[in-house]
PDB file of N, CA and C in Angstrom:
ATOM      1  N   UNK A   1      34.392  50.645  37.481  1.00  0.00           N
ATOM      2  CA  UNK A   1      34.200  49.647  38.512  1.00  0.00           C
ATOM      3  C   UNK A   1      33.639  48.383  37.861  1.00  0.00           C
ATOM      4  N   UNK A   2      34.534  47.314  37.919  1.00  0.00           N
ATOM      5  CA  UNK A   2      33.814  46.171  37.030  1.00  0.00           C
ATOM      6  C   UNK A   2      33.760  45.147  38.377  1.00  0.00           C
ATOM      7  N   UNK A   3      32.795  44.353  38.211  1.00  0.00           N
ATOM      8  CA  UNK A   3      32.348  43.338  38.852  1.00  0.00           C
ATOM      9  C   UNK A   3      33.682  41.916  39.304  1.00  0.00           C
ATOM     10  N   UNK A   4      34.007  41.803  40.384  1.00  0.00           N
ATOM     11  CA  UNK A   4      34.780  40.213  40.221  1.00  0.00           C
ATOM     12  C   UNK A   4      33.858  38.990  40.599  1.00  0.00           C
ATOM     13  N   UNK A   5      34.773  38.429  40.357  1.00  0.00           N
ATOM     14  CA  UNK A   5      33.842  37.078  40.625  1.00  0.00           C
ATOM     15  C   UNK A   5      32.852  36.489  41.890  1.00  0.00           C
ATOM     16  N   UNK A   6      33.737  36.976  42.600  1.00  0.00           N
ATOM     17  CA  UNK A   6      32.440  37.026  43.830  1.00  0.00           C
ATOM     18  C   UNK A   6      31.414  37.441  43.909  1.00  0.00           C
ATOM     19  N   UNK A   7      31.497  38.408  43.558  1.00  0.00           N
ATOM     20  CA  UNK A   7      30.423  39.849  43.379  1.00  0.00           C
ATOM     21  C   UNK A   7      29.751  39.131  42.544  1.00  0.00           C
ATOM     22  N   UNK A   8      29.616  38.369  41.059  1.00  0.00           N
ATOM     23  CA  UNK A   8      29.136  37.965  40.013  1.00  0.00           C
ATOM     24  C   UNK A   8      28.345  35.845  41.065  1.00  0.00           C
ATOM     25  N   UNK A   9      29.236  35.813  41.759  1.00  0.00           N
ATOM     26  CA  UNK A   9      28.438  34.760  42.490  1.00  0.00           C
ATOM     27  C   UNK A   9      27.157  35.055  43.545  1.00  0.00           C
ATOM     28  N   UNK A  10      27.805  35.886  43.940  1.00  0.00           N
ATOM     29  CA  UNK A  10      26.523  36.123  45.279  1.00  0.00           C
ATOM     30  C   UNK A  10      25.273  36.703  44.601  1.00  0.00           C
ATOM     31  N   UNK A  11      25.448  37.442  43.295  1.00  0.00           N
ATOM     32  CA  UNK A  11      24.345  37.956  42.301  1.00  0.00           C
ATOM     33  C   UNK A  11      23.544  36.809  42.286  1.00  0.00           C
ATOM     34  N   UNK A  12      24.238  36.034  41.583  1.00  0.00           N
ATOM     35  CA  UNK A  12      23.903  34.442  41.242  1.00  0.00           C
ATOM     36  C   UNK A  12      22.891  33.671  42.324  1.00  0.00           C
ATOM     37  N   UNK A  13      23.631  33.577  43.371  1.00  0.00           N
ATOM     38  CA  UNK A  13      23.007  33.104  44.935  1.00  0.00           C
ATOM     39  C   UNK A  13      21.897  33.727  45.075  1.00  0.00           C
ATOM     40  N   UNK A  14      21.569  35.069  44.605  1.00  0.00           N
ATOM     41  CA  UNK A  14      20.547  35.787  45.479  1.00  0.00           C
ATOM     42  C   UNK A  14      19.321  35.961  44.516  1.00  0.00           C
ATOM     43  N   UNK A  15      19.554  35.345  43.373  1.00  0.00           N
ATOM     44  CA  UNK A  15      18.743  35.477  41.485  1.00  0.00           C
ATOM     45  C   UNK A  15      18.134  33.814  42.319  1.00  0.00           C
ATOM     46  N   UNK A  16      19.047  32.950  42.670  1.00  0.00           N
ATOM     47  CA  UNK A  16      18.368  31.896  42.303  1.00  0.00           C
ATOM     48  C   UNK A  16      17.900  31.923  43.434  1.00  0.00           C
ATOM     49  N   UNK A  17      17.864  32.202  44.594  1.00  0.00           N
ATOM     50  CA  UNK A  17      17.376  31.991  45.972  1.00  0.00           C
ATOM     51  C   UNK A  17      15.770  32.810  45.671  1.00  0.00           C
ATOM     52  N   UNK A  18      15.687  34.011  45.330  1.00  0.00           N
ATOM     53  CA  UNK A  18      14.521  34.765  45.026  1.00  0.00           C
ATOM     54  C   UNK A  18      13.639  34.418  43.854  1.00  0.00           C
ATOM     55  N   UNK A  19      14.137  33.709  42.754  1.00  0.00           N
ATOM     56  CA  UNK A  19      13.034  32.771  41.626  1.00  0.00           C
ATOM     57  C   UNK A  19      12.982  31.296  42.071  1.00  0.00           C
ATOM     58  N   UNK A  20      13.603  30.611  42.420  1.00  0.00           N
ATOM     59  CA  UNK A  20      13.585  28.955  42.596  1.00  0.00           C
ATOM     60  C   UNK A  20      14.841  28.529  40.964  1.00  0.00           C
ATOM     61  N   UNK A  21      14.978  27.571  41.360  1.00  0.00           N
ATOM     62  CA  UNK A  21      15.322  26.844  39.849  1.00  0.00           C
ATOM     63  C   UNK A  21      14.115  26.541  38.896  1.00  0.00           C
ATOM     64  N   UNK A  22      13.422  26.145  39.383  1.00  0.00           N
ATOM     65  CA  UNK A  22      11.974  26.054  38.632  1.00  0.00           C
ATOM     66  C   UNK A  22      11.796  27.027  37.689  1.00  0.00           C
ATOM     67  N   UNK A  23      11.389  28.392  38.544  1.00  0.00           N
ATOM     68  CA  UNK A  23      11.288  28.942  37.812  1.00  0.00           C
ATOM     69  C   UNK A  23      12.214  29.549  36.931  1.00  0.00           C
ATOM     70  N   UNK A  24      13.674  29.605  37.300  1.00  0.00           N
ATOM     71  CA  UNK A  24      13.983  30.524  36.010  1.00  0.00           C
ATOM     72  C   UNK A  24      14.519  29.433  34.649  1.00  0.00           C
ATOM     73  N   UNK A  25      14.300  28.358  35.014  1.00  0.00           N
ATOM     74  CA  UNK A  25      14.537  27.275  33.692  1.00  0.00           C
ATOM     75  C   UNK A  25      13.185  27.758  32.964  1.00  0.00           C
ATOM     76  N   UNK A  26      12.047  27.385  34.053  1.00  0.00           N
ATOM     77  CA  UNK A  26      10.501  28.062  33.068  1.00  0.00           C
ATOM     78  C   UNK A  26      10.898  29.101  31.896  1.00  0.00           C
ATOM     79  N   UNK A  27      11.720  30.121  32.544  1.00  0.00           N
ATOM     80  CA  UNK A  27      11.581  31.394  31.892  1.00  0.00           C
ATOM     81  C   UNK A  27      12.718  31.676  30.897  1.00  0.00           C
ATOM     82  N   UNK A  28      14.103  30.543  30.677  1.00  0.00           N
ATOM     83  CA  UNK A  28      14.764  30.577  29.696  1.00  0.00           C
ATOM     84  C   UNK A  28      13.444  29.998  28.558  1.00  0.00           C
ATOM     85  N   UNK A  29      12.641  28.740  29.022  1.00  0.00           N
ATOM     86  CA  UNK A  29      12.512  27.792  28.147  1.00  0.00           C
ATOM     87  C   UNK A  29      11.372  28.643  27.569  1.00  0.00           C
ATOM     88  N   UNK A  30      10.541  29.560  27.990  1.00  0.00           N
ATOM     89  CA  UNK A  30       9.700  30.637  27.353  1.00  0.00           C
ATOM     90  C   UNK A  30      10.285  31.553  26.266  1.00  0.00           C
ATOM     91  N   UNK A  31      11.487  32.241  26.926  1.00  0.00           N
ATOM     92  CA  UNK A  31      12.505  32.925  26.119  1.00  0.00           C
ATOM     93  C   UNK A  31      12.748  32.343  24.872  1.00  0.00           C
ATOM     94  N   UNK A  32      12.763  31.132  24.871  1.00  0.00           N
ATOM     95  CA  UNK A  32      13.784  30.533  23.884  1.00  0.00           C
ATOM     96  C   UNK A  32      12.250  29.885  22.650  1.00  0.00           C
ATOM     97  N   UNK A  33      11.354  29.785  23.353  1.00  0.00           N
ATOM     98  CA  UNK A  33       9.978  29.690  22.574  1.00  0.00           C
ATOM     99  C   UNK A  33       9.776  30.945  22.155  1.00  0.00           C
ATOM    100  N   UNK A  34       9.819  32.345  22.456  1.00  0.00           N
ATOM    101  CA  UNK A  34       9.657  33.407  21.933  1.00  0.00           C
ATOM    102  C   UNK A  34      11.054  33.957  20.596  1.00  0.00           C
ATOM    103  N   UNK A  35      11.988  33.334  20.737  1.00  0.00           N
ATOM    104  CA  UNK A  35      13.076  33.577  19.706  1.00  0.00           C
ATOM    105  C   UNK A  35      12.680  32.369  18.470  1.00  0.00           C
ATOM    106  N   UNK A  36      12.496  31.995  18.813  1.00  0.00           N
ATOM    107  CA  UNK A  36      11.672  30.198  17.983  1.00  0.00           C
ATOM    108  C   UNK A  36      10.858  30.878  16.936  1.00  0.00           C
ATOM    109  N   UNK A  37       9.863  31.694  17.599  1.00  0.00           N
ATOM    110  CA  UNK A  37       8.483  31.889  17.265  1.00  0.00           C
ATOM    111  C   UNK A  37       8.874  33.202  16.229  1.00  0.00           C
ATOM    112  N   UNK A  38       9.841  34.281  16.800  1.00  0.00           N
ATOM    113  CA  UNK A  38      10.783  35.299  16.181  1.00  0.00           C
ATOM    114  C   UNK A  38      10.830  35.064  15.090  1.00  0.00           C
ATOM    115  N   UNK A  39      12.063  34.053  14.837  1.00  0.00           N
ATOM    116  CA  UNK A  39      12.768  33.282  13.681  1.00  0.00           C
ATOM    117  C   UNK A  39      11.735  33.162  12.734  1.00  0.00           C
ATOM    118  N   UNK A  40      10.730  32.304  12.895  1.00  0.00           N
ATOM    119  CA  UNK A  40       9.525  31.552  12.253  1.00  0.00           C
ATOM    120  C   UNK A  40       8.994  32.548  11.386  1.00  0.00           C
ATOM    121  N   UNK A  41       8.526  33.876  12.204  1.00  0.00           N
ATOM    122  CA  UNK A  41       7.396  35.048  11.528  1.00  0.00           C
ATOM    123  C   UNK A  41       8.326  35.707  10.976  1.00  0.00           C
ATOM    124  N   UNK A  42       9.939  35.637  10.973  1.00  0.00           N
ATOM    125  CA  UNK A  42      11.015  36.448   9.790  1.00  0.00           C
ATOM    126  C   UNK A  42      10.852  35.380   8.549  1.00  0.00           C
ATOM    127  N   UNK A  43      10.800  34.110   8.851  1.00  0.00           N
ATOM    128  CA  UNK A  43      11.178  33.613   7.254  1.00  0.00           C
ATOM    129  C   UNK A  43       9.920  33.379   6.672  1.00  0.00           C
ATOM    130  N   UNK A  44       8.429  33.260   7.461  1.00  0.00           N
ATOM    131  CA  UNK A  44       7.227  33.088   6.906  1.00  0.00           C
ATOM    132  C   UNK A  44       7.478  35.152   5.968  1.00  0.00           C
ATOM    133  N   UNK A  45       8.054  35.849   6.588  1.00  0.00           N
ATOM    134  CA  UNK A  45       7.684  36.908   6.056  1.00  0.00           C
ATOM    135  C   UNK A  45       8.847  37.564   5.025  1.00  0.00           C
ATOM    136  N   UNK A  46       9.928  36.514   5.129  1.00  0.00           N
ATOM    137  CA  UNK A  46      10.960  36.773   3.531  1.00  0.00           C
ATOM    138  C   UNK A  46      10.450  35.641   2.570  1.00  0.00           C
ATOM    139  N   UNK A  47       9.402  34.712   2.420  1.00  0.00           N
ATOM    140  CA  UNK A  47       9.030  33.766   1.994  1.00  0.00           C
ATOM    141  C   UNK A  47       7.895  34.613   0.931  1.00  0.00           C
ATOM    142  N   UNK A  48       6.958  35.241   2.227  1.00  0.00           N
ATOM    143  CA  UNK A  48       5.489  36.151   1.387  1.00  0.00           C
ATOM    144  C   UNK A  48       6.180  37.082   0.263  1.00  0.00           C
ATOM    145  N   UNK A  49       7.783  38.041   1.214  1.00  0.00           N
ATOM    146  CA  UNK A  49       8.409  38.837  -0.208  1.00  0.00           C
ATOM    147  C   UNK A  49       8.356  38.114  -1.071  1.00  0.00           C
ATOM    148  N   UNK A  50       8.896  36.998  -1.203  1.00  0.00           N
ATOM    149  CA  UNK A  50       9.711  36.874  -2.483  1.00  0.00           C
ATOM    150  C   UNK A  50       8.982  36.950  -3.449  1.00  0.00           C
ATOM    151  N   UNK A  51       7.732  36.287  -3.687  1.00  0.00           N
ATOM    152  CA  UNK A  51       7.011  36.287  -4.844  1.00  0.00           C
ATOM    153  C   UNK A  51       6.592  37.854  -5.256  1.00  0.00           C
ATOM    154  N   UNK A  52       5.615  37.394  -6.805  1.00  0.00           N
ATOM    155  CA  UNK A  52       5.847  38.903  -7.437  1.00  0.00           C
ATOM    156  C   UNK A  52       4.660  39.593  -6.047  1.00  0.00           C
ATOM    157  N   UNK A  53       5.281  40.820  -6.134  1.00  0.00           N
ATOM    158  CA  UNK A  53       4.193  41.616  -5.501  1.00  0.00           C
ATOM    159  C   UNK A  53       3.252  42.645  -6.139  1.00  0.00           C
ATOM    160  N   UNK A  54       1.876  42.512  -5.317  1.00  0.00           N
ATOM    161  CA  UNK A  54       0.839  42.914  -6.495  1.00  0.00           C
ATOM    162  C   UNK A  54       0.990  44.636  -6.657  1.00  0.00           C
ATOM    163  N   UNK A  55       0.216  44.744  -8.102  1.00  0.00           N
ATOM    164  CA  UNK A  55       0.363  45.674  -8.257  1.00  0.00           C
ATOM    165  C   UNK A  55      -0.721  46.841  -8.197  1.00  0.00           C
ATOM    166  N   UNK A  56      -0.558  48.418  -7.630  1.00  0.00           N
ATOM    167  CA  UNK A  56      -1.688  48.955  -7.313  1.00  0.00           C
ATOM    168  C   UNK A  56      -1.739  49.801  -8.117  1.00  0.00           C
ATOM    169  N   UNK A  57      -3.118  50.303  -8.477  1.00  0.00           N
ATOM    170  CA  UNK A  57      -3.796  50.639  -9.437  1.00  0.00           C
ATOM    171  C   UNK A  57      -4.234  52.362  -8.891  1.00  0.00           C
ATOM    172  N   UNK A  58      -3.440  53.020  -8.515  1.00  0.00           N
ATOM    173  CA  UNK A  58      -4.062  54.333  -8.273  1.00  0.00           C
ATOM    174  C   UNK A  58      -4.042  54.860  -6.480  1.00  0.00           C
ATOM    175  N   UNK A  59      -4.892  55.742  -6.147  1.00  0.00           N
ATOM    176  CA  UNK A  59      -4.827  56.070  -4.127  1.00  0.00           C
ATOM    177  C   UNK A  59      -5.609  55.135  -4.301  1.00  0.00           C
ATOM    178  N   UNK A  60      -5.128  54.364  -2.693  1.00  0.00           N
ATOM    179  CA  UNK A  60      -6.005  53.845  -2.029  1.00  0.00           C
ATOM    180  C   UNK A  60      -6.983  54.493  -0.861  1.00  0.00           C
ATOM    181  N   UNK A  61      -6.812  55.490  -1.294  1.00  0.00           N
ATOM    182  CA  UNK A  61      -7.921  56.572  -0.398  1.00  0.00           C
ATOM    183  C   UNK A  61      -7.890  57.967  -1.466  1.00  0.00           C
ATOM    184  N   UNK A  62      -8.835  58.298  -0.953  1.00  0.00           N
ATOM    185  CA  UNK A  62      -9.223  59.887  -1.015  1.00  0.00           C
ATOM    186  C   UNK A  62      -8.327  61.092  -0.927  1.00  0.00           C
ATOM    187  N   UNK A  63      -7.792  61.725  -1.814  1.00  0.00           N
ATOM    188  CA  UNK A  63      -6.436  62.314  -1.544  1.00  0.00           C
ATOM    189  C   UNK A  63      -7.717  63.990  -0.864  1.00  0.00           C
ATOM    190  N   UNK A  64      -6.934  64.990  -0.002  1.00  0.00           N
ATOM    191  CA  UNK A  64      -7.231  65.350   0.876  1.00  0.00           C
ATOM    192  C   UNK A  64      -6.523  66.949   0.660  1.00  0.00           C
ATOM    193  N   UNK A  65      -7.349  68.308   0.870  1.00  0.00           N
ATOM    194  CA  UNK A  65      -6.474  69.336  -0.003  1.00  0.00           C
ATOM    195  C   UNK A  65      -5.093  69.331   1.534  1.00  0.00           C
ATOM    196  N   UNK A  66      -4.321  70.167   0.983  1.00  0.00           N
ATOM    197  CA  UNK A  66      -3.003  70.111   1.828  1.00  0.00           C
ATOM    198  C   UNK A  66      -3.170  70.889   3.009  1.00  0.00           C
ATOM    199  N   UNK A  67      -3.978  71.723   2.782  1.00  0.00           N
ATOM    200  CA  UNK A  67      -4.201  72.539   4.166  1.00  0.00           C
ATOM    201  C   UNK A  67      -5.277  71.280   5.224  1.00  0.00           C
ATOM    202  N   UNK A  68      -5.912  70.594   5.072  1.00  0.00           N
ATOM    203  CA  UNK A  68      -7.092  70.175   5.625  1.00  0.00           C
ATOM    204  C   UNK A  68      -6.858  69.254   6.846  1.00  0.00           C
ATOM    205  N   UNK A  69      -6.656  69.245   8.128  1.00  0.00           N
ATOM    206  CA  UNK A  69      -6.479  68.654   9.043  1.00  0.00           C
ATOM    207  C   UNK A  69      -7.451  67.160   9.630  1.00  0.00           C
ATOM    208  N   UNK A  70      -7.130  66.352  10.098  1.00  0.00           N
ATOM    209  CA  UNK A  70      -7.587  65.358  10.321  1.00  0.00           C
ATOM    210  C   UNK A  70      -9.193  65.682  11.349  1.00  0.00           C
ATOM    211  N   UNK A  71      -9.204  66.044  12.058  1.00  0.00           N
ATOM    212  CA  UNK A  71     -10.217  66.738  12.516  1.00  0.00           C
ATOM    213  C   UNK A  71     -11.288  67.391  11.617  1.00  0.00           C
ATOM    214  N   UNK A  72     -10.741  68.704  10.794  1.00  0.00           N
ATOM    215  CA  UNK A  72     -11.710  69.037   9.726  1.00  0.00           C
ATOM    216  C   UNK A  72     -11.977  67.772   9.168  1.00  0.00           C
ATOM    217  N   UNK A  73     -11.268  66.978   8.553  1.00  0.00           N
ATOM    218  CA  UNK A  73     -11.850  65.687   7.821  1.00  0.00           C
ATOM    219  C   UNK A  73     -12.591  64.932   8.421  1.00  0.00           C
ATOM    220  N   UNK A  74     -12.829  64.717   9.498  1.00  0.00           N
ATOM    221  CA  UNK A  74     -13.713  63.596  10.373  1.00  0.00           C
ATOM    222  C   UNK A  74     -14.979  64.877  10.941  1.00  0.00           C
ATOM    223  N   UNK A  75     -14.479  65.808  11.080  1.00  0.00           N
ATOM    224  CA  UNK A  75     -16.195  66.740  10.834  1.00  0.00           C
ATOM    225  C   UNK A  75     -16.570  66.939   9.889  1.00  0.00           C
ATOM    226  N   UNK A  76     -15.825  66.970   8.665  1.00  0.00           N
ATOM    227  CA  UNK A  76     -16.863  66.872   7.262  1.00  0.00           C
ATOM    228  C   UNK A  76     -17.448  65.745   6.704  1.00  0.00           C
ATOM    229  N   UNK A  77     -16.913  64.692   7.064  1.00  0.00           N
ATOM    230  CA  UNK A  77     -17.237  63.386   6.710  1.00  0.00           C
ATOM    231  C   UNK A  77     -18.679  63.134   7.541  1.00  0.00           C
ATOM    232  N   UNK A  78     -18.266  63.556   8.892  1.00  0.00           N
ATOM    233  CA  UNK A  78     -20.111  63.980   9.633  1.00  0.00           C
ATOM    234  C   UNK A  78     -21.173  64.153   8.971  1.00  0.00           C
ATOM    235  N   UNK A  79     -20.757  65.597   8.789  1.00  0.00           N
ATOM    236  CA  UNK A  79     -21.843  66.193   8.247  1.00  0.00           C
ATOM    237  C   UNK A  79     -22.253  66.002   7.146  1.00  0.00           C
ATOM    238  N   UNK A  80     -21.284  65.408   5.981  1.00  0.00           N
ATOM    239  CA  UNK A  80     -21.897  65.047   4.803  1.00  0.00           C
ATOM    240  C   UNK A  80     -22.677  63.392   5.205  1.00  0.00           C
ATOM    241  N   UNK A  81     -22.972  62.592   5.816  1.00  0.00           N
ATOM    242  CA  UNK A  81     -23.126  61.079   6.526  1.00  0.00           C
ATOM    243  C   UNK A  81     -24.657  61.775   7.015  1.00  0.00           C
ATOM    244  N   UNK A  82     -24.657  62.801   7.912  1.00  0.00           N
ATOM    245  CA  UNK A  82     -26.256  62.881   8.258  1.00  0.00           C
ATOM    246  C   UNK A  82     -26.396  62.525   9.705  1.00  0.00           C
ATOM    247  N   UNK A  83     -25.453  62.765  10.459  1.00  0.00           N
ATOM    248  CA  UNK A  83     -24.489  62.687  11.990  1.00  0.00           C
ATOM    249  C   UNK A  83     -25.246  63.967  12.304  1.00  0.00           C
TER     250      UNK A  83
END
């Protein structure tokens, strides 16, 4: 069942009758500030890649035996702290 054109007008009629024109220009022109803003934080963040990236020196945490659950770890960390 696809839509004809009528059907696709009165949608239309009843979108703009229930927001105003006001508002839904507001809400392209937000939209289109949020794809703006999108764009911006992709090339600020293929920009940070490019240069060399640093290099790490070992864990950055505490490696943890394999059986030991997150829970046991935050009650032993307690009790060794003085909790």
């Amino acid at each position: 069942m696809s839509l004809g054109p009528w059907q696709l007008i009165i949608i239309a009629l009843v979108i703009l009758v229930l927001f105003g024109r006001g508002r839904i220009s507001e809400m392209m022109g937000d939209f289109g500030k949020g794809i703006k803003s999108f764009k911006q934080g992709m090339n600020e963040e293929e920009k940070a890649s490019d240069g060399p990236s640093p290099r790490i020196e070992g864990p950055a945490h505490e490696a943890k035996p394999a059986g030991e659950t997150a829970v046991e770890t935050k009650a032993a960390d307690r009790s060794e702290s003085g909790r």
